[in-house]
Protein backbone atom coordinates (compact mmCIF):
# COMPACT_ATOMS: atom_id res chain seq x y z
CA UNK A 1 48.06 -23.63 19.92
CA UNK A 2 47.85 -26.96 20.74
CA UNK A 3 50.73 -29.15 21.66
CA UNK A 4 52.36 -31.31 18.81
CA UNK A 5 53.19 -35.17 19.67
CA UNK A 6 55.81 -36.64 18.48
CA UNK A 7 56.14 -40.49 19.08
CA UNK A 8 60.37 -40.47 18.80
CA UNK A 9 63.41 -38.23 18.30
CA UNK A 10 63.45 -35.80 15.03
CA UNK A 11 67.24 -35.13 13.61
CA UNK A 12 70.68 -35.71 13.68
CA UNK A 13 71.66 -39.57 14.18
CA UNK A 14 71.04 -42.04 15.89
CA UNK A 15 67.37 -40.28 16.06
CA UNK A 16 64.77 -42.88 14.65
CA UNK A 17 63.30 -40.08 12.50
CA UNK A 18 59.98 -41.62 11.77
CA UNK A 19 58.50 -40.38 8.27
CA UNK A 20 54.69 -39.03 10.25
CA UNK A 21 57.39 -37.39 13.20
CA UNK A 22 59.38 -35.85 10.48
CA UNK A 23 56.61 -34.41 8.79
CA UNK A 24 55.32 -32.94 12.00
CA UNK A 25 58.57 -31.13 12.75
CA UNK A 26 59.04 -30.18 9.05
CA UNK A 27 55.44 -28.06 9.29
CA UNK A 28 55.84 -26.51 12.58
CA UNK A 29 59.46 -25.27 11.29
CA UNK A 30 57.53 -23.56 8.36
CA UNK A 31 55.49 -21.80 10.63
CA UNK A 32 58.01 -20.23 13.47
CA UNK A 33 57.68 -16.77 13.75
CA UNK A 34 59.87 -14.41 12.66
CA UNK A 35 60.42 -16.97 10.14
CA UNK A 36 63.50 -19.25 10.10
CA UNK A 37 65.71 -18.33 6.77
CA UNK A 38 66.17 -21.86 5.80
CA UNK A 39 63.30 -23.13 3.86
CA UNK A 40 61.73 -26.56 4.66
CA UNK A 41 60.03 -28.85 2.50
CA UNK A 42 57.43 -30.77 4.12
CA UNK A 43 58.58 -34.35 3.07
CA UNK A 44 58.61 -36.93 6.10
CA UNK A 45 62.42 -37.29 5.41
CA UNK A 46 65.24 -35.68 7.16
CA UNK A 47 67.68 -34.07 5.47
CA UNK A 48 70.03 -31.45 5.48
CA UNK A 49 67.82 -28.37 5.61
CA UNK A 50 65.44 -29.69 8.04
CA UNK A 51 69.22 -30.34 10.59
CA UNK A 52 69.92 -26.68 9.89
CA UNK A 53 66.39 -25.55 10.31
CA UNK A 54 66.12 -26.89 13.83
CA UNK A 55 69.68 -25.59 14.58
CA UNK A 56 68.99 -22.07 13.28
CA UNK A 57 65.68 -22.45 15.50
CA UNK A 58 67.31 -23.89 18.61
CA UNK A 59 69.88 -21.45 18.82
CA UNK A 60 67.30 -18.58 19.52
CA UNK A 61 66.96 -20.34 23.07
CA UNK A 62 69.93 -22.97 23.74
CA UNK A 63 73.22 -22.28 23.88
CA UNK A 64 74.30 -25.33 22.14
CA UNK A 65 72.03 -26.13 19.55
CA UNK A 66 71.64 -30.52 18.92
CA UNK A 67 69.84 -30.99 15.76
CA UNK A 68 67.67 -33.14 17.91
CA UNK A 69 63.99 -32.36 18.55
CA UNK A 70 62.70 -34.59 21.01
CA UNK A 71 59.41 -36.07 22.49
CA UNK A 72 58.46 -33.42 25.55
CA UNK A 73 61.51 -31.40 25.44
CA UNK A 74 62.09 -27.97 25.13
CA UNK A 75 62.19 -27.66 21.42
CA UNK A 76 59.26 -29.23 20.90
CA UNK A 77 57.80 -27.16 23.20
CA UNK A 78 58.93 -24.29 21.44
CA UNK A 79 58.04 -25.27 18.05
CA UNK A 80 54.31 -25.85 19.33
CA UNK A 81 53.75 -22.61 21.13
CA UNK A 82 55.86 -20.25 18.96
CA UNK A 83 57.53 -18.87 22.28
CA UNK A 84 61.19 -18.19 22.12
CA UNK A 85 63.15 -16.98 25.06
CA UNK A 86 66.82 -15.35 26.06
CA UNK A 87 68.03 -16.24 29.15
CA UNK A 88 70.67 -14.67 31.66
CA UNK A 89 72.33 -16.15 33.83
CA UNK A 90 69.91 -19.26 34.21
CA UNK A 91 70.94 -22.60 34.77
CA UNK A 92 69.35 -25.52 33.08
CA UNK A 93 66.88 -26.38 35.49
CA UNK A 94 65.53 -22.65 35.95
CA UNK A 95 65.44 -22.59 32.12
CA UNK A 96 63.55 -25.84 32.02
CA UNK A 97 60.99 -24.32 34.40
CA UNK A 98 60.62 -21.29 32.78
CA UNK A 99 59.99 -23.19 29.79
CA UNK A 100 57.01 -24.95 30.36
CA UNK A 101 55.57 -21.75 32.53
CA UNK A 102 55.71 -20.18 30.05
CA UNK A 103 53.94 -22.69 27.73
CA UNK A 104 51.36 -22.99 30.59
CA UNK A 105 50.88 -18.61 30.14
CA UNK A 106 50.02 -18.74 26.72
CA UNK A 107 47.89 -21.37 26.99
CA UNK A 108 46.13 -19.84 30.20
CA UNK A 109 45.94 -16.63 27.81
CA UNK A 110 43.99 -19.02 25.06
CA UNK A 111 41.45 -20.23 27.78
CA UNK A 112 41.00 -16.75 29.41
CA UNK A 113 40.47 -15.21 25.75
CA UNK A 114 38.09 -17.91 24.99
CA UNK A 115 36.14 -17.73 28.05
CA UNK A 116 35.87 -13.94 27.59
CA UNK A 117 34.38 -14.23 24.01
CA UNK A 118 31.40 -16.05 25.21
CA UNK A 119 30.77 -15.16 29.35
CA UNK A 120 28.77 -17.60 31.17
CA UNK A 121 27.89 -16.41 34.55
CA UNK A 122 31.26 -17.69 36.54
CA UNK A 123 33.27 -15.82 34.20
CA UNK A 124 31.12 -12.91 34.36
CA UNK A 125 30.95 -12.34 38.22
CA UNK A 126 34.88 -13.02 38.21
CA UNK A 127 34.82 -9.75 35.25
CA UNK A 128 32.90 -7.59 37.57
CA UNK A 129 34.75 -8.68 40.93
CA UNK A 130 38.68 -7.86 39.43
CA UNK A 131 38.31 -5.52 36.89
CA UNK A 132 34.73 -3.82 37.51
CA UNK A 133 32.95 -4.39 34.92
CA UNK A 134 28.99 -4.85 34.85
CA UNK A 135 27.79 -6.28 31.68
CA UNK A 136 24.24 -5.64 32.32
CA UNK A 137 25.37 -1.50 32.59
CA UNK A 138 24.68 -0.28 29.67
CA UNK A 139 26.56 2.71 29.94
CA UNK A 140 29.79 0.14 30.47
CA UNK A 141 28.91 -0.96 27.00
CA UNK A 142 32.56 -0.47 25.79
CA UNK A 143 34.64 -1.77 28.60
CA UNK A 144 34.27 -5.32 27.63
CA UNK A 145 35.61 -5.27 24.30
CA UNK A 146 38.47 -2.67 25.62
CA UNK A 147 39.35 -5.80 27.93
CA UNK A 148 38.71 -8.55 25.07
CA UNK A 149 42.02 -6.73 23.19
CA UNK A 150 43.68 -6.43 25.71
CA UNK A 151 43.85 -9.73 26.73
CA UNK A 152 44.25 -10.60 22.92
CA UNK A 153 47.40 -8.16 23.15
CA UNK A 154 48.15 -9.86 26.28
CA UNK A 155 48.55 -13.48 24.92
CA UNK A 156 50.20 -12.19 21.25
CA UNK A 157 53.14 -10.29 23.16
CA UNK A 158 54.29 -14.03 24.74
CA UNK A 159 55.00 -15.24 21.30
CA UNK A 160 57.52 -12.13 21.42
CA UNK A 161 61.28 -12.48 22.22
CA UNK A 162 61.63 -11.12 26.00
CA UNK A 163 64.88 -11.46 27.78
CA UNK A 164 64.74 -13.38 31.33
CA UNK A 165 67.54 -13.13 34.16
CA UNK A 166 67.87 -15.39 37.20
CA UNK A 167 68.50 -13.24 40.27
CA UNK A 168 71.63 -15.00 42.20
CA UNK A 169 69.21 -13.90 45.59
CA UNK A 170 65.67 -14.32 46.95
CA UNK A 171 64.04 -11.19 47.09
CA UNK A 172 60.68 -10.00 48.63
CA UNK A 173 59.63 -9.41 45.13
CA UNK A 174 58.79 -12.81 43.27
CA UNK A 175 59.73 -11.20 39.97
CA UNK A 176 59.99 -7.86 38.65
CA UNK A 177 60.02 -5.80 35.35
CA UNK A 178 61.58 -2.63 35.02
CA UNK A 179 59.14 -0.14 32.78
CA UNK A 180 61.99 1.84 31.89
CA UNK A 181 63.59 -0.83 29.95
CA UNK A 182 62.73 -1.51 26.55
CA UNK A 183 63.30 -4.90 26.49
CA UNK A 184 60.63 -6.27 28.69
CA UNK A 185 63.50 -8.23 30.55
CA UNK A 186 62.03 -10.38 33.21
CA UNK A 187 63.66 -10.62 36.74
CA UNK A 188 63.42 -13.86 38.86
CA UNK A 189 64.63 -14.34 42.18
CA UNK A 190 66.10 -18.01 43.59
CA UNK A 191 62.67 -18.39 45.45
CA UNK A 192 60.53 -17.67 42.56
CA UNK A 193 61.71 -21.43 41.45
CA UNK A 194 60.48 -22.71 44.61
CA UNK A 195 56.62 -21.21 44.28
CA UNK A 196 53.89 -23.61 43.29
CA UNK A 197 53.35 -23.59 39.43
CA UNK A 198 50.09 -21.87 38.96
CA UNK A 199 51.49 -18.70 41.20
CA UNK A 200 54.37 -18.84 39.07
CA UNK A 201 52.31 -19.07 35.94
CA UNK A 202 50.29 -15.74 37.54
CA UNK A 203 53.41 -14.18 38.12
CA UNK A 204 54.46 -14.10 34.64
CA UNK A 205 51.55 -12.50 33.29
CA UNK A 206 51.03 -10.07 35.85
CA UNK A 207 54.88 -8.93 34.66
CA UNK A 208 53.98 -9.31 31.44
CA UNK A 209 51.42 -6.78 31.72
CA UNK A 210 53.74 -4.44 33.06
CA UNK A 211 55.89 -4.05 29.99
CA UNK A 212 52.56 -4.76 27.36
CA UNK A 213 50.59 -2.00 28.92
CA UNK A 214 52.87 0.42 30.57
CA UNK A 215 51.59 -0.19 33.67
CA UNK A 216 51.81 -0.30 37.95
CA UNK A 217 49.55 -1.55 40.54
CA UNK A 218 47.04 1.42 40.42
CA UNK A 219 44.66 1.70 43.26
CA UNK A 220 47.42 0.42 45.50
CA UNK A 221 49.33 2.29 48.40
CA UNK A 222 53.49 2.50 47.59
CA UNK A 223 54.57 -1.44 48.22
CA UNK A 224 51.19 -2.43 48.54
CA UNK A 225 50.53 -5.31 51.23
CA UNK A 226 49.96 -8.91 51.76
CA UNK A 227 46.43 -10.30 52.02
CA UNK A 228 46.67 -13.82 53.34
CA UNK A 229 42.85 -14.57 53.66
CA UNK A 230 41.47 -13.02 49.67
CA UNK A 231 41.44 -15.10 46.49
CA UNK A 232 42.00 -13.95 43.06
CA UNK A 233 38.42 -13.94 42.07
CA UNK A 234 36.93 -11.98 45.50
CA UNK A 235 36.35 -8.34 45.10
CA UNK A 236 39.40 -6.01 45.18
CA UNK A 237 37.45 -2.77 46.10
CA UNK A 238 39.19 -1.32 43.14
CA UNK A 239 37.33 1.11 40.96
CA UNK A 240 37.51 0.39 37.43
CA UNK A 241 40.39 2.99 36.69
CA UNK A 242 42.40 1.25 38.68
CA UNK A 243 41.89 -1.71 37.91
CA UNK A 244 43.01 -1.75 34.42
CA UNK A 245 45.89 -0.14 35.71
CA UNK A 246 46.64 -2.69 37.81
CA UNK A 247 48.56 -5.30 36.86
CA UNK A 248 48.11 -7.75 39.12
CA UNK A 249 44.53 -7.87 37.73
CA UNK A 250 45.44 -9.72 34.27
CA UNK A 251 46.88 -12.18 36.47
CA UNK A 252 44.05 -12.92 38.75
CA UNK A 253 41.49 -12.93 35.92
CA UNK A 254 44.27 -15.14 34.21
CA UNK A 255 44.18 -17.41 37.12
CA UNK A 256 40.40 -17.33 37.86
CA UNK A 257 39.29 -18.10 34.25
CA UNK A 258 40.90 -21.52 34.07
CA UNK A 259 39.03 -24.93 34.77
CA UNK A 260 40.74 -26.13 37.37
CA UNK A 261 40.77 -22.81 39.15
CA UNK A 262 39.10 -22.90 42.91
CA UNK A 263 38.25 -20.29 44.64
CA UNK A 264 40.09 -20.41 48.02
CA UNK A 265 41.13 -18.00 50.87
CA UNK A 266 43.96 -20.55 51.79
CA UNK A 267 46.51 -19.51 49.30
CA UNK A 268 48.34 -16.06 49.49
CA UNK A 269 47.12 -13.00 46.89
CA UNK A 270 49.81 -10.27 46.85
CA UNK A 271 47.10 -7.15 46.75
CA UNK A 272 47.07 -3.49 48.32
CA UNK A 273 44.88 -1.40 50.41
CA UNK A 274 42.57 0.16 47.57
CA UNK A 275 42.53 3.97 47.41
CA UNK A 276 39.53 5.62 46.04
């Protein structure tokens, strides 16, 4: 989904509470998911409803709801993108930064999803190089949709409530799931924070996948290893099992599929030794 503009502050005084702002708040608050239990009337005036709606919807991510929904802030951002998150022992700049990663994930999800609906041939050599698939083979003929779903099922479980906990410590691990938890609870160490934003970004769906598909890093030896000199979109060597086994391959192909995305040996790719 897009991102919704506002031009000023929507809610409790002193906010200006322009009648088109208004009205764009009032529509996006009809259409959270699960739905809010306050009904709102799509006016362009605020009023008492609309101040509880945007309380009720705040407090499923701030501690202290405002009544305020502001130009770029987090509730904005929330209300565009339908993500809402719980957060453990985060302070507000971690939570800020999750925020907007996670904005940047679904809409990474939208681009990769689109880009796999109609391949060009970029997209389709990145296909074959992470996950193995030839789309000239006929006898691959159903791989290709089996991936389409499940990067649909991919980009629908981030509009899901997921717990995440900041780690106190910087681990070797940039973030972790736990498959044995049935929350989905996302782990993030102190140095996670200080990655660059598009491994971040990769980093979340690669843990996503974890807990979507009940998955490890097939193909790889136990802890892997680090590969300073391949990029996301080079061959992995994995066979096809493994690589839809493998979650850091949603990732990559995540990472590889969007526009700005280069190719480059210079950045480090977290892979394993591939065992066939």
């Amino acid at each position: 989904m897009a991102d919704a503009k506002i031009t000023a502050t929507v809610g409790a005084p002193p906010a200006p509470n322009n009648q088109p702002d208004v009205r764009i708040v009032q529509n996006l608050l009809g259409k959270v998911t699960p739905p809010l239990s306050i009904r709102v009337h799509e006016t362009g005036t605020i009023d008492a409803n609309t101040l509880k709606a945007i309380r009720e919807f705040q407090s499923r991510f701030m501690t202290h709801p405002d009544s305020r929904v502001d130009p770029g802030g987090r509730t904005i951002w929330h209300l565009s993108e339908g993500f809402v998150a719980k957060y453990i022992h985060c302070d507000s700049m971690q939570k800020r930064a999750l925020d907007r990663d996670l904005m940047d994930a679904q809409i990474w999800l939208d681009r990769a999803n689109g880009r796999l609906g109609m391949l060009n041939d970029d997209a389709t050599a990145k296909v074959k190089n992470i996950f193995h698939i030839d789309v000239a083979d006929k006898m691959q003929a159903l791989r290709l949709p089996l991936l389409r779903l499940a990067f649909a099922k991919l980009r629908i479980s981030f509009n899901d409530s997921f717990p995440l906990e900041c780690e106190p410590r910087p681990s070797l691990n940039g973030a972790w799931v736990d498959l044995r938890d049935p929350t989905g609870t996302m782990h993030f160490p102190s140095n996670h924070f200080r990655s660059p934003a598009p491994e971040r970004i990769t980093r979340l769906i690669h843990e996503r996948s974890h807990t979507v598909f009940q998955i490890g890093h097939s193909g790889m030896l136990p802890g892997g290893s680090l590969n300073f000199g391949q990029a996301a979109d080079d061959d992995n060597g994995f066979t096809y099992e493994q690589a839809v086994g493998n979650a850091y391959c949603y990732g990559w192909l995540a990472a590889a599929l969007q526009p700005d995305y280069h190719s480059t040996t210079e950045e480090t790719v977290i892979t394993g030794r591939p065992r066939h």
